[in-house]
C-alpha atoms as a PDB file:
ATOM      1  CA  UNK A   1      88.764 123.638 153.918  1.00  0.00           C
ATOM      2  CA  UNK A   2      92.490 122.429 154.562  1.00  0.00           C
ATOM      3  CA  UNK A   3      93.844 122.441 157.771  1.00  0.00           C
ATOM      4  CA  UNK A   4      96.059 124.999 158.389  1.00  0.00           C
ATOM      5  CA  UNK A   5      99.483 124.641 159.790  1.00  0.00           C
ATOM      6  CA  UNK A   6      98.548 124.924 163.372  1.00  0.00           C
ATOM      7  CA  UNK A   7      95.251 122.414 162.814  1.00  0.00           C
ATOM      8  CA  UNK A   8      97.792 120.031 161.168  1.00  0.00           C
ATOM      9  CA  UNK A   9     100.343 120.617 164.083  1.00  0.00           C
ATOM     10  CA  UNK A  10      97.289 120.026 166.686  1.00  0.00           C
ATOM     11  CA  UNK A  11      96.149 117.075 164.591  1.00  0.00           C
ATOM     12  CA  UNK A  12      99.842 115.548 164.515  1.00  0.00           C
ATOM     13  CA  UNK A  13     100.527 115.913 168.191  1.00  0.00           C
ATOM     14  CA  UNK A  14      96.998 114.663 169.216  1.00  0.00           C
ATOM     15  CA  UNK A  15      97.770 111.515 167.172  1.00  0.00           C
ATOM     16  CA  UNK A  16     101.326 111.164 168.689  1.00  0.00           C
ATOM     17  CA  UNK A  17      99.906 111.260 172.023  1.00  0.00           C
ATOM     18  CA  UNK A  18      97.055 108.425 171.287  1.00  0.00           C
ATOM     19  CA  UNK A  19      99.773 106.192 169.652  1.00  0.00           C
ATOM     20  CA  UNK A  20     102.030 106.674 172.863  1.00  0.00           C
ATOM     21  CA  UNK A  21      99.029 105.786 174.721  1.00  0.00           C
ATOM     22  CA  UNK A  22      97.931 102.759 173.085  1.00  0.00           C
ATOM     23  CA  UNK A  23     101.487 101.581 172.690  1.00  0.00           C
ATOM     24  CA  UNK A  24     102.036 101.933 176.536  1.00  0.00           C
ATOM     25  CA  UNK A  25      98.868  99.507 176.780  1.00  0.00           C
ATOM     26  CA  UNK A  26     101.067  96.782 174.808  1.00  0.00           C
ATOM     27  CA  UNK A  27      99.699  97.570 171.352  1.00  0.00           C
ATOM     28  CA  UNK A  28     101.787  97.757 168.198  1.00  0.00           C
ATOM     29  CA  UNK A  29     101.669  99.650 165.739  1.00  0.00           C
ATOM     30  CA  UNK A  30     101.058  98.178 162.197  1.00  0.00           C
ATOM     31  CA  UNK A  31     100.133 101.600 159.575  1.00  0.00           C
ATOM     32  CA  UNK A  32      99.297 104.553 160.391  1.00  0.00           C
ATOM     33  CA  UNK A  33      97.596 107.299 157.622  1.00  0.00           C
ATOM     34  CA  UNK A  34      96.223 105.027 155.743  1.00  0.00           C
ATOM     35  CA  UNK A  35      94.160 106.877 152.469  1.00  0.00           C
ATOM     36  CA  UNK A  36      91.678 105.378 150.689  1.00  0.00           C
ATOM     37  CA  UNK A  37      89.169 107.405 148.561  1.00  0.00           C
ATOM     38  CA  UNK A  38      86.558 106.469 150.731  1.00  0.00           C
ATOM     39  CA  UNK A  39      87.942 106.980 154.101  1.00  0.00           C
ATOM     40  CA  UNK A  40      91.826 107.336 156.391  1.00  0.00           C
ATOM     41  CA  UNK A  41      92.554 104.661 158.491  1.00  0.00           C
ATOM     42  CA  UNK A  42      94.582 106.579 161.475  1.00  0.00           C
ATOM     43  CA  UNK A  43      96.403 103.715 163.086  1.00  0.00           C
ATOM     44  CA  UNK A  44      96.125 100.514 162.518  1.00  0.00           C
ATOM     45  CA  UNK A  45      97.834  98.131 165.595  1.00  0.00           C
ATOM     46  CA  UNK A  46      97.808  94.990 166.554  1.00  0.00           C
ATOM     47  CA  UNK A  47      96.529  93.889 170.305  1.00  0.00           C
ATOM     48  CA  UNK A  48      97.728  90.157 170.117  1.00  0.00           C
ATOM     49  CA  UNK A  49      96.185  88.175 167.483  1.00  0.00           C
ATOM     50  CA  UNK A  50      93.394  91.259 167.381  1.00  0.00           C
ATOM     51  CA  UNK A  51      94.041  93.737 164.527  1.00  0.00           C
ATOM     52  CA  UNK A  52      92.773  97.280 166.266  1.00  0.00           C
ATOM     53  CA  UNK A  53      91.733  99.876 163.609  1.00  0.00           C
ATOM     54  CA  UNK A  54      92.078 102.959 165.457  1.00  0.00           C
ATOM     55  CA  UNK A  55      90.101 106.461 164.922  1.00  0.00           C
ATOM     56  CA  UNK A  56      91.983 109.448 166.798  1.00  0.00           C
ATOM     57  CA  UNK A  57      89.559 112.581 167.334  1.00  0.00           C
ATOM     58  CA  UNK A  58      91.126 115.858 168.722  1.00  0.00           C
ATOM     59  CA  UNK A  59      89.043 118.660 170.263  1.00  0.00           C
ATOM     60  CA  UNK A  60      90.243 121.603 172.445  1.00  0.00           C
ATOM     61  CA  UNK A  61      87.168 121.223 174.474  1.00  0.00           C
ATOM     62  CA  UNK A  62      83.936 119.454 174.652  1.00  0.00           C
ATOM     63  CA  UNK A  63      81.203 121.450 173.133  1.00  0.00           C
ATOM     64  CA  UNK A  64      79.749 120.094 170.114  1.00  0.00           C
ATOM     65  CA  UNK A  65      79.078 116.689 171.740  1.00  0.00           C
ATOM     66  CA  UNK A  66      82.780 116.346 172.271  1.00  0.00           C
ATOM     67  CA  UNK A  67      85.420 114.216 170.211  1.00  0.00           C
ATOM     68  CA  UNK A  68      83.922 111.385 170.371  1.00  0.00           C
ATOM     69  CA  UNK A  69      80.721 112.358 169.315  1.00  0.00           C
ATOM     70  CA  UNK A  70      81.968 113.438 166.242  1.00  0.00           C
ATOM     71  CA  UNK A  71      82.349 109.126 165.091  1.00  0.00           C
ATOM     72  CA  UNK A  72      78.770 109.007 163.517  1.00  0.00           C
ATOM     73  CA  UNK A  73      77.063 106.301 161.819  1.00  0.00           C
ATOM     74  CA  UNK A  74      78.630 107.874 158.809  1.00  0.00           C
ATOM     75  CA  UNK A  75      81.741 108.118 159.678  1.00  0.00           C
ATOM     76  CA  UNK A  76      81.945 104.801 160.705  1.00  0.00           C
ATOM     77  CA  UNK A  77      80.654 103.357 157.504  1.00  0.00           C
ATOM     78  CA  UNK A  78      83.925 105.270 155.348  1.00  0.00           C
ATOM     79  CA  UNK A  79      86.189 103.691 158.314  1.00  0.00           C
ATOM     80  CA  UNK A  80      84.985 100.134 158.006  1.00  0.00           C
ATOM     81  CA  UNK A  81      85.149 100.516 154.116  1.00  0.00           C
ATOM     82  CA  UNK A  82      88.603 101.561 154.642  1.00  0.00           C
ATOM     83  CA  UNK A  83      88.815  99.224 157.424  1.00  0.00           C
ATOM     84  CA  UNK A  84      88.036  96.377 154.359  1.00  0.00           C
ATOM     85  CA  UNK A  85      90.619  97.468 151.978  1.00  0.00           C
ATOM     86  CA  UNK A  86      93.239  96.940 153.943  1.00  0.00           C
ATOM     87  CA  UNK A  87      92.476  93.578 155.486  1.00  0.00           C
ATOM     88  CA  UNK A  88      91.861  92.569 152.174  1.00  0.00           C
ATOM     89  CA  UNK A  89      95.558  93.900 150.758  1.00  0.00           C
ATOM     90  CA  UNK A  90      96.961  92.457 153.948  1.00  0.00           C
ATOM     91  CA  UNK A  91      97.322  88.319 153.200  1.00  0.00           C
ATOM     92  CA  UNK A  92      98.533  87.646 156.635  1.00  0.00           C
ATOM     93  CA  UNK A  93      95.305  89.716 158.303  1.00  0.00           C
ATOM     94  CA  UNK A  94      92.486  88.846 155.867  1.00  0.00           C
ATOM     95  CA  UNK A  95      91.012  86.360 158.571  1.00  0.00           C
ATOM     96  CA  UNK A  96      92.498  87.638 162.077  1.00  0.00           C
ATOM     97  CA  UNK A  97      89.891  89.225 164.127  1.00  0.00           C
ATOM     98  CA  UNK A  98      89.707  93.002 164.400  1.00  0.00           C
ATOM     99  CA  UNK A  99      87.758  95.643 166.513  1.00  0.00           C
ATOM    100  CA  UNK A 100      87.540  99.507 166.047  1.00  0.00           C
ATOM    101  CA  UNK A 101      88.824 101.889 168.865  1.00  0.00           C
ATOM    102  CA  UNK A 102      88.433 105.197 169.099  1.00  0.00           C
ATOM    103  CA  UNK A 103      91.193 107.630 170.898  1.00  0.00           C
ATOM    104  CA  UNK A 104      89.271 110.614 172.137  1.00  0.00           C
ATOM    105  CA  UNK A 105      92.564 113.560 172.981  1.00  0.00           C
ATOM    106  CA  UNK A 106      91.154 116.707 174.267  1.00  0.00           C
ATOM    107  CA  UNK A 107      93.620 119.878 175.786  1.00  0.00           C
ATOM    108  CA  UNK A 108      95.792 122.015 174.438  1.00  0.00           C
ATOM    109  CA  UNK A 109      99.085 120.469 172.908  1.00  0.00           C
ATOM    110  CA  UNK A 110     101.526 121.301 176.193  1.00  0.00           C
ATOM    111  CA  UNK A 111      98.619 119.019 178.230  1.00  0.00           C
ATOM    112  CA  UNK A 112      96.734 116.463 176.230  1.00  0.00           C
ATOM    113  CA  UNK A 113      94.556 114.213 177.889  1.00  0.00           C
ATOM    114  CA  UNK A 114      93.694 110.718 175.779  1.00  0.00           C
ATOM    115  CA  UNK A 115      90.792 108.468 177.068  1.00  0.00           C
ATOM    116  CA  UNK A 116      90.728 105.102 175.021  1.00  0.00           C
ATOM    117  CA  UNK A 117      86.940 103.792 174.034  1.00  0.00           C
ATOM    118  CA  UNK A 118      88.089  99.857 172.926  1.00  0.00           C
ATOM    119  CA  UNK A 119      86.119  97.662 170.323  1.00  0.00           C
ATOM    120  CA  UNK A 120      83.702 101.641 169.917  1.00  0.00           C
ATOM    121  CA  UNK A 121      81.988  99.465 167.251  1.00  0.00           C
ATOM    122  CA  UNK A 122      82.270  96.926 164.965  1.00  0.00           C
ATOM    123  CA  UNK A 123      83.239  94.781 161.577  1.00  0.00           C
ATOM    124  CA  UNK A 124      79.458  94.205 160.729  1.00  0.00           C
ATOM    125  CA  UNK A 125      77.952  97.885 162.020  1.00  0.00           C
ATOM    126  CA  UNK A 126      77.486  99.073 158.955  1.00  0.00           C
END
C-alpha cells in the first residue's frame, strides 16, 4: 500500500530529524535514499574512516514492539544486500570499515524524539 501524503510527510520529517541528530554527533552525510531492488539504504554517513549505513524507523508510539523492533533478521538481510551494492559502486569505500545503525524517532512531528542504537548489527549477520 503507498504511503499516503501524511505517512510520506511523517516519514520525511522523522528522517530529517535522525540526520540532524547524527550530524550533531559529528557524522556526515554521504547518500541518502538509496534504491536498490532488493532493499533502500536511508542514509549512508561517514563517522571518520567508518562508513555508517543508517536505518531510520518512525512510529507514533511503541506498541507493536516499537520502531526498532520492526529491523528483523529479514530486514536486515535486504539492508546489507543493499548495504553491498553500494560499497561495491563506491571505489573509494570498497575496503573502509562500516557498521549499521539504526535511528529509532518516535512522537508526533511538532516533538520527535530520536534515540541512536550504533553498530545495531553487522557486515557478516546475514
Amino acid at each position: 500500500m503507498p504511503a499516503t501524503p501524511d505517512r510520506r510527510q511523517l516519514g520525511a520529517a522523522a528522517e530529517a530529524a535522525a540526520c540532524a541528530h547524527l550530524e550533531a554527533a559529528g557524522l556526515r552525510p554521504l547518500a541518502h535514499n538509496v534504491n536498490y531492488r532488493f532493499g533502500e539504504l536511508d542514509r549512508v554517513m561517514r563517522d571518520g574512516d567508518t562508513v555508517v549505513f543508517v536505518e531510520v524507523r518512525y512510529r507514533r508510539d511503541d506498541r507493536f514492539g516499537g520502531a526498532a523492533g520492526s529491523v528483523d533478521f529479514r530486514k536486515r538481510r535486504r539492508l546489507i544486500l543493499a548495504a553491498r551494492a553500494w560499497l561495491a559502486a563506491q571505489r573509494g569505500f570498497a575496503d573502509a570499515p562500516c557498521r549499521f545503525d539504526v535511528v529509532t524517532v518516535q512522537g508526533a512531528d511538532d516533538a520527535l524524539d530520536c534515540e541512536w542504537i550504533r553498530d545495531a548489527f553487522r557486515l557478516d549477520d546475514a
